[in-house]
N, C-alpha and C. Protein backbone atom coordinates (compact mmCIF):
# COMPACT_ATOMS: atom_id res chain seq x y z
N UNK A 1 0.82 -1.19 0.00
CA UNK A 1 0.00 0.00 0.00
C UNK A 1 0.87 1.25 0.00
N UNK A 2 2.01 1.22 1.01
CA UNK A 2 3.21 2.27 0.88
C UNK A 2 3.49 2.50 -0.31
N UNK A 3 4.02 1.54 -1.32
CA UNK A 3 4.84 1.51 -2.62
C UNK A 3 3.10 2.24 -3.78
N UNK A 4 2.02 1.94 -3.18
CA UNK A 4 1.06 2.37 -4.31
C UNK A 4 1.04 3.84 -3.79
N UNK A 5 0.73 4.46 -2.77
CA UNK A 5 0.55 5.93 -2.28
C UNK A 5 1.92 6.60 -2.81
N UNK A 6 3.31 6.09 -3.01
CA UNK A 6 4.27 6.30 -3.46
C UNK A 6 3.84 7.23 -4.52
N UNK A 7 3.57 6.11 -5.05
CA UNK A 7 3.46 5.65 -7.08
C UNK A 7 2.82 6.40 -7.31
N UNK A 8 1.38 6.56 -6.71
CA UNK A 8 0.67 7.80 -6.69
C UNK A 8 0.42 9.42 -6.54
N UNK A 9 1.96 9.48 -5.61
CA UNK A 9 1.67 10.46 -5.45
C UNK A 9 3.56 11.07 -6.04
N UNK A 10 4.24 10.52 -6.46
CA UNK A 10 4.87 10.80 -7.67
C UNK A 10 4.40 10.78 -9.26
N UNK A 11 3.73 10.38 -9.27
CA UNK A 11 3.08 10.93 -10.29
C UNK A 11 2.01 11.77 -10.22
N UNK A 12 1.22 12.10 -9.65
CA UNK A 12 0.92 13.39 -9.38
C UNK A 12 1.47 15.10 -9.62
N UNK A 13 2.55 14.58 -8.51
CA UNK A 13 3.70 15.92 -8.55
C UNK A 13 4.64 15.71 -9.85
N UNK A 14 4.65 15.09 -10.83
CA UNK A 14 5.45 14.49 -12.26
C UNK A 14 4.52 15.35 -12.78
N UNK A 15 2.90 15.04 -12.83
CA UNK A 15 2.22 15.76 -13.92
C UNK A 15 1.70 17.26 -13.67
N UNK A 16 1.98 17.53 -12.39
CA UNK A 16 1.44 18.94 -11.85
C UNK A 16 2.37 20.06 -11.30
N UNK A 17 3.53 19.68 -10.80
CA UNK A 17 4.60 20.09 -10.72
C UNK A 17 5.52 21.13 -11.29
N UNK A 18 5.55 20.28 -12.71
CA UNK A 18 6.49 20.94 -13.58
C UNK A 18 6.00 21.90 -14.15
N UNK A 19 4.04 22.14 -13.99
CA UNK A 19 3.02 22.29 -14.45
C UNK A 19 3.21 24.12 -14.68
N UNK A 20 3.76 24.93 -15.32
CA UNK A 20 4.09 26.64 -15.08
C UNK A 20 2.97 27.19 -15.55
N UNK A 21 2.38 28.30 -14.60
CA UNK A 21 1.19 28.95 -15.42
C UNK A 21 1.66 30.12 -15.39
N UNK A 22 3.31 30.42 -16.13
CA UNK A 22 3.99 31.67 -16.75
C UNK A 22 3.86 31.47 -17.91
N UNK A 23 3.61 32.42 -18.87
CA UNK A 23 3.59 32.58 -20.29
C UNK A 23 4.69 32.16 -21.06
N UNK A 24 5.04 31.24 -21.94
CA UNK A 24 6.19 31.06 -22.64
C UNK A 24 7.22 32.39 -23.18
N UNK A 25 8.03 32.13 -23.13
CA UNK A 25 9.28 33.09 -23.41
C UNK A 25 8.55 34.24 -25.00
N UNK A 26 8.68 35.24 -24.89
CA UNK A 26 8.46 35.78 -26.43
C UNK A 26 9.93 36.17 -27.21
N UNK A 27 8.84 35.85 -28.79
CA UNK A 27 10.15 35.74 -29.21
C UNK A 27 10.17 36.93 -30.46
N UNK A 28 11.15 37.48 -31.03
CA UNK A 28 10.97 38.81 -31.88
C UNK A 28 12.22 38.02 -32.71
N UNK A 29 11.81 37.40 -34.49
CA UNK A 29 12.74 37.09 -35.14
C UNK A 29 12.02 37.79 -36.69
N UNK A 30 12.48 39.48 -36.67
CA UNK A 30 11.91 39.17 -38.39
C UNK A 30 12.89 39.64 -39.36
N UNK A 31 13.08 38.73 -40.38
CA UNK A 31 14.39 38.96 -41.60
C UNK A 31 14.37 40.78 -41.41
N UNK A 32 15.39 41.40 -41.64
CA UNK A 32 15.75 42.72 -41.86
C UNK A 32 15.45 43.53 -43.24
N UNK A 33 15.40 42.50 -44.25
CA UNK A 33 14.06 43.03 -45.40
C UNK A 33 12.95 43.28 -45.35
N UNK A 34 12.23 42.56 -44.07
CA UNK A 34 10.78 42.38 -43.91
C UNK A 34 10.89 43.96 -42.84
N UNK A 35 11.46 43.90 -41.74
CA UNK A 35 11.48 45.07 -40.32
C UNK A 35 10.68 46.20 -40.89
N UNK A 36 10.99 46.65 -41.86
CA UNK A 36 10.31 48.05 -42.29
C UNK A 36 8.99 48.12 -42.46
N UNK A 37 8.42 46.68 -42.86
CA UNK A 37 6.88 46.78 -43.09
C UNK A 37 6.40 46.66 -41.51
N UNK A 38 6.75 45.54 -40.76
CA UNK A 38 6.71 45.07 -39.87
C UNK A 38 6.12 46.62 -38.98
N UNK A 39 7.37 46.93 -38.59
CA UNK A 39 7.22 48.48 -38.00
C UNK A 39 6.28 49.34 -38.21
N UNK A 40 6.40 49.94 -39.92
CA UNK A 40 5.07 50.65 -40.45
C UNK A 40 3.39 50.03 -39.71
N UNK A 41 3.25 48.32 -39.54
CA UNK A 41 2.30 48.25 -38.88
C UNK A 41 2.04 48.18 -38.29
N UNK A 42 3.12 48.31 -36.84
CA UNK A 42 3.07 49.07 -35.50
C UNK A 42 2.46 50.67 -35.63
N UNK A 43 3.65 51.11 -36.54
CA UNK A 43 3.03 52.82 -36.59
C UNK A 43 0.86 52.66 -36.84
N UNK A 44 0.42 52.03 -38.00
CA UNK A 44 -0.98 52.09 -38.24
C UNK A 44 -1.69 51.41 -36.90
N UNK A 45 -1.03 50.20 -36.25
CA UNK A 45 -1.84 50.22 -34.99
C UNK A 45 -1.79 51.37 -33.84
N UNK A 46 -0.89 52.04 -33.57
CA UNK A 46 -0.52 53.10 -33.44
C UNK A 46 -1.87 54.33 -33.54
N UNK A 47 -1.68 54.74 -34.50
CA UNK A 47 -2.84 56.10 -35.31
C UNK A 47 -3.82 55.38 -35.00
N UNK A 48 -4.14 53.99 -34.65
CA UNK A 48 -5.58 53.71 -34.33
C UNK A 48 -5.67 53.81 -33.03
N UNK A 49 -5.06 53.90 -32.05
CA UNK A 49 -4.71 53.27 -30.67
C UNK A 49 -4.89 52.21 -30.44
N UNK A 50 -5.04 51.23 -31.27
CA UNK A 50 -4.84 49.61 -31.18
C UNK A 50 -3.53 49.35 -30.21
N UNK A 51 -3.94 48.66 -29.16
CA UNK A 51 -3.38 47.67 -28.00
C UNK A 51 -3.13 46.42 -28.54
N UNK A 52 -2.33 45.90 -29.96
CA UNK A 52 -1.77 44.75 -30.30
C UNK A 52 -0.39 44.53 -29.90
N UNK A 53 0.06 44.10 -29.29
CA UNK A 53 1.28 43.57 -28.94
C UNK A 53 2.26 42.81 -30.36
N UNK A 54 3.29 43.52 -30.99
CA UNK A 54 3.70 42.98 -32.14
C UNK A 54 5.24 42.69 -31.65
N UNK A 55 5.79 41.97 -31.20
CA UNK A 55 6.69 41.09 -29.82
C UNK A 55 6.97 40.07 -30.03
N UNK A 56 6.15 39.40 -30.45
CA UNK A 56 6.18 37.89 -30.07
C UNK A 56 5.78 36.77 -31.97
N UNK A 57 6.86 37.53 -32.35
CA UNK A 57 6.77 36.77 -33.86
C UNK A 57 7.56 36.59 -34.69
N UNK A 58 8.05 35.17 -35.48
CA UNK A 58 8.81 35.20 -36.98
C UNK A 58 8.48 35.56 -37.83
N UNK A 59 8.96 35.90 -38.52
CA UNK A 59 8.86 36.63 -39.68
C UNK A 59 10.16 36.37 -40.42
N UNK A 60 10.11 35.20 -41.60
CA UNK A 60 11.21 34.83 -42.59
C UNK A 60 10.77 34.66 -43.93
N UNK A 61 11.79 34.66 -44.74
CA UNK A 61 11.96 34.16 -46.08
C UNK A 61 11.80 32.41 -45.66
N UNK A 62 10.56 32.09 -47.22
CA UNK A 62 11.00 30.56 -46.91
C UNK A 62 12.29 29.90 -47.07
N UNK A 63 12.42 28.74 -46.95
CA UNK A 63 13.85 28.14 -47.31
C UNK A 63 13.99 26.87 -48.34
N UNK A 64 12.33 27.36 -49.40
CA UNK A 64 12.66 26.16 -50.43
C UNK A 64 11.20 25.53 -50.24
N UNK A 65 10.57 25.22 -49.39
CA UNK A 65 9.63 24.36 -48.95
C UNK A 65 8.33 25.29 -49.85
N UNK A 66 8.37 26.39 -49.68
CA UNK A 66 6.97 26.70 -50.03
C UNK A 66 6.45 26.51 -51.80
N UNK A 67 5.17 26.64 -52.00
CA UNK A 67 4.68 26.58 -53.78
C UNK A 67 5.30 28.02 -54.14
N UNK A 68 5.56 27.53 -55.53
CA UNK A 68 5.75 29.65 -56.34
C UNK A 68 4.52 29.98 -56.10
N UNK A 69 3.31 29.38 -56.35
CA UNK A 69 2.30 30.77 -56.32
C UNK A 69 1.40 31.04 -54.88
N UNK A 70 2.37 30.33 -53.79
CA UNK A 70 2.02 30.92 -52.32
C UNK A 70 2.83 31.64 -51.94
N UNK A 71 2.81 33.10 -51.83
CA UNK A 71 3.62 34.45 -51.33
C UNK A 71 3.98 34.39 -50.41
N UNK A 72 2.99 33.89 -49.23
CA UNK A 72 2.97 33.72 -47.72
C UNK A 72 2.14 32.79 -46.87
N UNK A 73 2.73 32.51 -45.60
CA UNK A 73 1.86 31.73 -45.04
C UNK A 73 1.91 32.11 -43.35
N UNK A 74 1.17 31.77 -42.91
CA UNK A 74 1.04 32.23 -41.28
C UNK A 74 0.41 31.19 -40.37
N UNK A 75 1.40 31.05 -39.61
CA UNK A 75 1.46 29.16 -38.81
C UNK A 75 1.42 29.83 -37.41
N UNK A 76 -0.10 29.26 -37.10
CA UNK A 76 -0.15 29.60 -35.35
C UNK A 76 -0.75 28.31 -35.29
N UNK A 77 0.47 27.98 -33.58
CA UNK A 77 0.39 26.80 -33.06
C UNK A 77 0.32 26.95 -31.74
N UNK A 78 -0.74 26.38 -30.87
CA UNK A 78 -1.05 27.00 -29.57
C UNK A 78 0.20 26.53 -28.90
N UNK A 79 1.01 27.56 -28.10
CA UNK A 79 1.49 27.64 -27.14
C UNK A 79 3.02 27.98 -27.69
N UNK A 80 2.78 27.99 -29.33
CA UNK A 80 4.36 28.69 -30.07
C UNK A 80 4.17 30.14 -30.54
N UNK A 81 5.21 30.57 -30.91
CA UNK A 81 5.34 31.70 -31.69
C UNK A 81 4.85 31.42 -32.92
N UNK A 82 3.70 32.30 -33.08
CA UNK A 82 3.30 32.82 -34.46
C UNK A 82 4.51 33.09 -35.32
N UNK A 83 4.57 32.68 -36.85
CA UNK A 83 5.14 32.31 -37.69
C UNK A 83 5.13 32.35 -39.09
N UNK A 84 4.99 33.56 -39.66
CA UNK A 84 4.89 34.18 -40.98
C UNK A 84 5.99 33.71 -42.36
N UNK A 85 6.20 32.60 -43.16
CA UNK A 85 6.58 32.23 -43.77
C UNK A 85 6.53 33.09 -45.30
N UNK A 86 7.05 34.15 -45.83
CA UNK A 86 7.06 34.67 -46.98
C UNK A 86 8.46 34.05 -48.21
N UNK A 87 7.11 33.78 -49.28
CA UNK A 87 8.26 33.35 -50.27
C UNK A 87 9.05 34.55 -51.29
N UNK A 88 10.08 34.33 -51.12
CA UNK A 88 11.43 35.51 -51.36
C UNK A 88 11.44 35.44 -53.63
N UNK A 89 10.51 34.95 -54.15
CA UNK A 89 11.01 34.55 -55.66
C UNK A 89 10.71 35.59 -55.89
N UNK A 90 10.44 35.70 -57.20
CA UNK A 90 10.57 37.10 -58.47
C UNK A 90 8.81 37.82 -58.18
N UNK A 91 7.84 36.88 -58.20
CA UNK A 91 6.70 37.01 -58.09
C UNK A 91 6.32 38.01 -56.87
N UNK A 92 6.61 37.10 -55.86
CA UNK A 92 6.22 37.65 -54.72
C UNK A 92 6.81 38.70 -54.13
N UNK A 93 7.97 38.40 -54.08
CA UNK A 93 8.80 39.62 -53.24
C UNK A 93 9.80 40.12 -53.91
N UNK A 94 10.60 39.40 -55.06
CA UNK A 94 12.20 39.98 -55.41
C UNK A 94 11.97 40.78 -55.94
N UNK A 95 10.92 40.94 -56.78
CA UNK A 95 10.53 42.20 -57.83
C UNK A 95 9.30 42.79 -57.83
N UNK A 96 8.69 42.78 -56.54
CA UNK A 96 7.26 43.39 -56.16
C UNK A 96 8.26 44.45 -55.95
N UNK A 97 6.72 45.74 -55.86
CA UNK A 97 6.76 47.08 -55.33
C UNK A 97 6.70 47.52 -54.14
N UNK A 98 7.14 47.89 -53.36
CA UNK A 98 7.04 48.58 -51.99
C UNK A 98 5.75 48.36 -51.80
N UNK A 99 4.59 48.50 -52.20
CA UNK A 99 3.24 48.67 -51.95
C UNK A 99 2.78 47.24 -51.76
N UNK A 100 3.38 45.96 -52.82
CA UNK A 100 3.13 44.99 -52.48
C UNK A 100 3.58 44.31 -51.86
N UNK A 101 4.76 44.59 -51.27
CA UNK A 101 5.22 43.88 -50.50
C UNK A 101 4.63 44.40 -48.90
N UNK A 102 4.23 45.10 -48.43
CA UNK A 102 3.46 46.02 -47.97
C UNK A 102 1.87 45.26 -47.58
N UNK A 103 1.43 44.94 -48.88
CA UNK A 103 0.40 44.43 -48.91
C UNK A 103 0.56 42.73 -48.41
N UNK A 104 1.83 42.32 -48.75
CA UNK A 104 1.85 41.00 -48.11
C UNK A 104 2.38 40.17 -46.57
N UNK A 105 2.71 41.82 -46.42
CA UNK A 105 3.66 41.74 -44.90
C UNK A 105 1.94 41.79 -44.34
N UNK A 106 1.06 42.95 -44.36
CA UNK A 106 -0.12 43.27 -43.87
C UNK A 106 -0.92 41.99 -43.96
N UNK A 107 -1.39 41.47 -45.29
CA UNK A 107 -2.04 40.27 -45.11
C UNK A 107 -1.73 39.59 -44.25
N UNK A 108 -0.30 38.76 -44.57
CA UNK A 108 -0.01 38.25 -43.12
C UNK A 108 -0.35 38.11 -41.66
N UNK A 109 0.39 39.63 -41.34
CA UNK A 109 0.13 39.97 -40.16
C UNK A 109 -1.55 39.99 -39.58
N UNK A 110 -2.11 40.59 -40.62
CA UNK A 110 -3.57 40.32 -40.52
C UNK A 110 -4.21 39.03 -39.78
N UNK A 111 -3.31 37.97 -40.40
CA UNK A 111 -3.85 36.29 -40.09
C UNK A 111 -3.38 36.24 -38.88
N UNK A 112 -2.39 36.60 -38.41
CA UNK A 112 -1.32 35.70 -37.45
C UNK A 112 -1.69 36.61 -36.07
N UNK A 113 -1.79 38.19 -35.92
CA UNK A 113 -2.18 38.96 -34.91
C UNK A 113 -3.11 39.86 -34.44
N UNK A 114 -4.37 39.61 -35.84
CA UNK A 114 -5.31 39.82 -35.50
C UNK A 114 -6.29 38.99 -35.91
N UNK A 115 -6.18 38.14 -36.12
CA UNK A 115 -6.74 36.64 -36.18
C UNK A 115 -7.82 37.00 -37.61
N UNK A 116 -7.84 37.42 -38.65
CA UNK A 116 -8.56 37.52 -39.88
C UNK A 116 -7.92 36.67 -40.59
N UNK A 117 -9.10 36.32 -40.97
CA UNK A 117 -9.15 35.00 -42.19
C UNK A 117 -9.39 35.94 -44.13
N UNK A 118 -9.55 35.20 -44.51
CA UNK A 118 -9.55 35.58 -45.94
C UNK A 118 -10.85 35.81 -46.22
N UNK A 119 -11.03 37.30 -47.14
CA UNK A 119 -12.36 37.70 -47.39
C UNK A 119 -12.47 37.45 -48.71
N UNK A 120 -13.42 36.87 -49.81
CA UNK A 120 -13.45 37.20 -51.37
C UNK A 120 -14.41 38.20 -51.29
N UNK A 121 -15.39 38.75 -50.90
CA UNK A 121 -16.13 39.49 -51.28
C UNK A 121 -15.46 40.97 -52.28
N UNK A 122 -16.79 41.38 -52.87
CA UNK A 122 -15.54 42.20 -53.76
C UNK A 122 -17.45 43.49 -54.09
N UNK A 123 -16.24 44.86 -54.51
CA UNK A 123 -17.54 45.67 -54.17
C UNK A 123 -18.09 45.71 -55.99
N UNK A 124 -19.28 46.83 -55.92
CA UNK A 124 -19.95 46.39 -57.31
C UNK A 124 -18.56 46.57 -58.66
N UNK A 125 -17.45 47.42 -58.38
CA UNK A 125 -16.43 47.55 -59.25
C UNK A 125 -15.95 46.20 -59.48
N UNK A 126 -16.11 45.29 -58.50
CA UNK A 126 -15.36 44.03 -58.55
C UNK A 126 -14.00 44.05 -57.52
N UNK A 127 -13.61 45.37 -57.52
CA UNK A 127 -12.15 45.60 -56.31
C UNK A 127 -12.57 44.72 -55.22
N UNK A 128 -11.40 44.14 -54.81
CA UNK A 128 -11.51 43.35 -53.37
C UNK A 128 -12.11 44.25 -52.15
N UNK A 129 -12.92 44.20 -51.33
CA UNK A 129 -13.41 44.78 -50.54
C UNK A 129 -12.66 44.36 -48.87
N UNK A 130 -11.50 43.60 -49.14
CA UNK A 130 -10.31 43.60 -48.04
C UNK A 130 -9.27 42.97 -48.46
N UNK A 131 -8.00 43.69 -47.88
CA UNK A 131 -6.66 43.36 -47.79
C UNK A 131 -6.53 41.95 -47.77
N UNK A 132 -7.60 41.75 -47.24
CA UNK A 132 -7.09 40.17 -46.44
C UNK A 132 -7.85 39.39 -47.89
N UNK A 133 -8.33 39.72 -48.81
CA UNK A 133 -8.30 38.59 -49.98
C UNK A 133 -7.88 37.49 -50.46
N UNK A 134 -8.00 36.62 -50.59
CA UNK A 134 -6.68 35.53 -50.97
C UNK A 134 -5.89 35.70 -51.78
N UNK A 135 -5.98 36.47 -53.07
CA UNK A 135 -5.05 36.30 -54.04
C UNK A 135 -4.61 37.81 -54.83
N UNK A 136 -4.87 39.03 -54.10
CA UNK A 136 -4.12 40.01 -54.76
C UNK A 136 -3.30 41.03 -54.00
N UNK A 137 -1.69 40.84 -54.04
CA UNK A 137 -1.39 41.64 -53.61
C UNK A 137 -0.72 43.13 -53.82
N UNK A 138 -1.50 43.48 -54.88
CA UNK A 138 -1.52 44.97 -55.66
C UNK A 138 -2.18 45.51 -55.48
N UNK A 139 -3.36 45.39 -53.82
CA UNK A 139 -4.07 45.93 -54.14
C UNK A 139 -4.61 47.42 -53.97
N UNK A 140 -3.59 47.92 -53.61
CA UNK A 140 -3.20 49.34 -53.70
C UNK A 140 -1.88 49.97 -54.18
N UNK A 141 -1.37 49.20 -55.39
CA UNK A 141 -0.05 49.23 -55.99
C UNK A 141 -0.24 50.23 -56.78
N UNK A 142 1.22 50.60 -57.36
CA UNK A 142 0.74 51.95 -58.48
C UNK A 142 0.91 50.75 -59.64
N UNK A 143 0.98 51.13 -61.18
CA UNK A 143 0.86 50.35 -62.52
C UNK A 143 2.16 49.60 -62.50
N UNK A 144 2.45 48.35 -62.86
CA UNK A 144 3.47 47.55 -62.70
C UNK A 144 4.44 48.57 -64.72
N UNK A 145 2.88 48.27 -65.56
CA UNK A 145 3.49 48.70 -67.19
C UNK A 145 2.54 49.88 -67.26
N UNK A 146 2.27 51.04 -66.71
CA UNK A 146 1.17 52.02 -67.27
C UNK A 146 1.71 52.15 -68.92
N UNK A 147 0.13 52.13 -69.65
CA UNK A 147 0.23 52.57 -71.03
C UNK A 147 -0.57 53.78 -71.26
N UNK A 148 -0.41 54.46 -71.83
CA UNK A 148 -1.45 55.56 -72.33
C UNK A 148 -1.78 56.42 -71.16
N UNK A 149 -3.63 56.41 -71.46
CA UNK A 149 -4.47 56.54 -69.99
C UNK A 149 -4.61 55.19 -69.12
N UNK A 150 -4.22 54.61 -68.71
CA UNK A 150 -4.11 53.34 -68.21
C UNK A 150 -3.97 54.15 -66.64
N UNK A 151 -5.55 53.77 -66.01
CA UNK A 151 -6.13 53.78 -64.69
C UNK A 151 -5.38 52.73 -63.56
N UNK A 152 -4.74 52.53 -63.26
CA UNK A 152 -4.12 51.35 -62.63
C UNK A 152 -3.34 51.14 -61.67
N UNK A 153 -3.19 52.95 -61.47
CA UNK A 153 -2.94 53.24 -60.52
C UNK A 153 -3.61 53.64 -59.14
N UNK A 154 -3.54 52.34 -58.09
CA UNK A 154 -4.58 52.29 -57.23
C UNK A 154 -3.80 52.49 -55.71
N UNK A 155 -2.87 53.23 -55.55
CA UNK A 155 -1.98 54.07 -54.15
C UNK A 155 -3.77 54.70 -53.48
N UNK A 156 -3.73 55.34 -53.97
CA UNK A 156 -5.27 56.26 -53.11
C UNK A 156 -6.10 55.29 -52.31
N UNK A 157 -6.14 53.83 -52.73
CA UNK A 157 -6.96 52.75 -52.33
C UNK A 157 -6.00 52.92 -50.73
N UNK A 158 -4.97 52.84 -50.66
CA UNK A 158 -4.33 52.66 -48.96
C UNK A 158 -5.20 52.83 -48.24
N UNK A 159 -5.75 54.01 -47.66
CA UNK A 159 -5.96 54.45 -46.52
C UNK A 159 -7.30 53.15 -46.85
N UNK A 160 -8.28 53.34 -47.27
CA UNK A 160 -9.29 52.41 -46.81
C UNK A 160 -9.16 50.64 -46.64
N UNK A 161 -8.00 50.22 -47.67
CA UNK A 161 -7.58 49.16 -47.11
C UNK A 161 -6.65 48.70 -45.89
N UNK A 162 -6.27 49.67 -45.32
CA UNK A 162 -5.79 49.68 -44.18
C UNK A 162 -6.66 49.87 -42.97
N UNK A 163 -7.36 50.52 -43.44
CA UNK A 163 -8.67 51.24 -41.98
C UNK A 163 -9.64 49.77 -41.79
N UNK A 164 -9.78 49.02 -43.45
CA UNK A 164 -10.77 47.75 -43.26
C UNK A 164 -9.94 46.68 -42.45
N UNK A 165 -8.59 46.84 -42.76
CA UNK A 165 -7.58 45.53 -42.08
C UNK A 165 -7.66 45.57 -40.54
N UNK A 166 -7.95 47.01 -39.64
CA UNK A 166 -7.94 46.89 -38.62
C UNK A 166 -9.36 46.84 -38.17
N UNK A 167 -10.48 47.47 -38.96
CA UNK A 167 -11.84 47.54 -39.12
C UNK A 167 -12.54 46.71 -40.06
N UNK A 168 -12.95 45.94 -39.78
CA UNK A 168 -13.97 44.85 -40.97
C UNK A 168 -15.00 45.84 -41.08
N UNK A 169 -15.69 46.95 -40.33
CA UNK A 169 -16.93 47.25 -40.42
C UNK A 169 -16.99 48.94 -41.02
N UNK A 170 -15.45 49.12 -41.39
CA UNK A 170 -15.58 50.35 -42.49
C UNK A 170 -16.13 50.83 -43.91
N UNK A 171 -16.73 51.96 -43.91
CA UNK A 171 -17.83 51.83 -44.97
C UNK A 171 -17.33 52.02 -46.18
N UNK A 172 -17.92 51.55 -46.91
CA UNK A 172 -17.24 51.50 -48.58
C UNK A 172 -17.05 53.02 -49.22
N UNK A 173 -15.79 52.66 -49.40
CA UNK A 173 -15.08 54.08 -50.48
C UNK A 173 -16.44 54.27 -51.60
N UNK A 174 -15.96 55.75 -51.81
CA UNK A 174 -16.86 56.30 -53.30
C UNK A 174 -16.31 55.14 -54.47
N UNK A 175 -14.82 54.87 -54.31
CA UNK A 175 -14.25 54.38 -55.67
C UNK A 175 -14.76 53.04 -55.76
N UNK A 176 -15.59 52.48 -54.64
CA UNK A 176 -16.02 51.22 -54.49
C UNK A 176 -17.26 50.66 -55.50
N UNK A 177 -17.70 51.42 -55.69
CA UNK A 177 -19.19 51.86 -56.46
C UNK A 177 -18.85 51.50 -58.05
């Protein structure tokens, strides 16, 4: 009976013990290409007074593993560091524009620290009606080839795709129409 109350009560203190109800270590790892966007979306939580804590996250180039036509990916695993995987090729990042790359640091971050999922909805123009879209990240880019009068330049779109990324419930631009 000694050797079972033992048994019992080492394992007990084995499973409850070691048991910490301190928060895991945080961790701040993002490539030094990426930092600038990163930051900029401190500054926009910022101008909102958004209380997001942006601390505790990777942020890398993949290393081979990812598809060409996935830009990015964002891996939350309870009790790890959130984990932003961006692919570094010609498409996505080597020869995007400031704006899109911009747009893909934001998507991201979108998924991973403020927990938004992917919207398709799109307004009567057809324009994505959020950042967080699945598949465009121009979407406030200036013209990659402007020709002529070639409209395509869509910079002015920022401010409202940014205001919807922190706001789902912002009202549709005039240009939306």
């Amino acid at each position: 009976m000694r050797l079972f109350r033992f048994a019992l009560f080492f394992c007990i203190t084995a499973l409850t013990g070691c048991h910490s109800n301190e928060p895991a270590a945080k961790t701040y790892s993002v490539a030094t290409d990426i930092e600038p966007y990163v930051q900029s979306f401190r500054d926009e939580l910022k101008k909102r007074n958004l209380a997001i804590e942006v601390d505790n996250i990777i942020v890398a180039f993949d290393t081979g593993q990812s598809h060409d036509d996935v830009c990015g990916s964002c891996l939350l695993q309870s009790g790890q560091t959130p984990r932003i995987t961006i692919n570094s090729n010609d498409f996505c990042w080597a020869k995007a524009s400031i704006n899109e790359r911009e747009c893909l640091i934001f998507h991201e971050l979108g998924h991973c620290l403020l927990g938004r999922g992917h919207q398709t909805k799109r307004f009567p123009n057809q324009a994505y009606v959020s950042l967080m879209n699945p598949d465009d990240r121009a979407i406030y880019a200036p013209c990659q080839y402007p020709i002529g009068n070639d409209i395509c330049d869509k910079r002015y779109r920022r401010d409202y795709y940014l205001n919807e990324l922190f706001d789902s419930t912002t009202a549709t631009p005039a240009w939306g129409n």
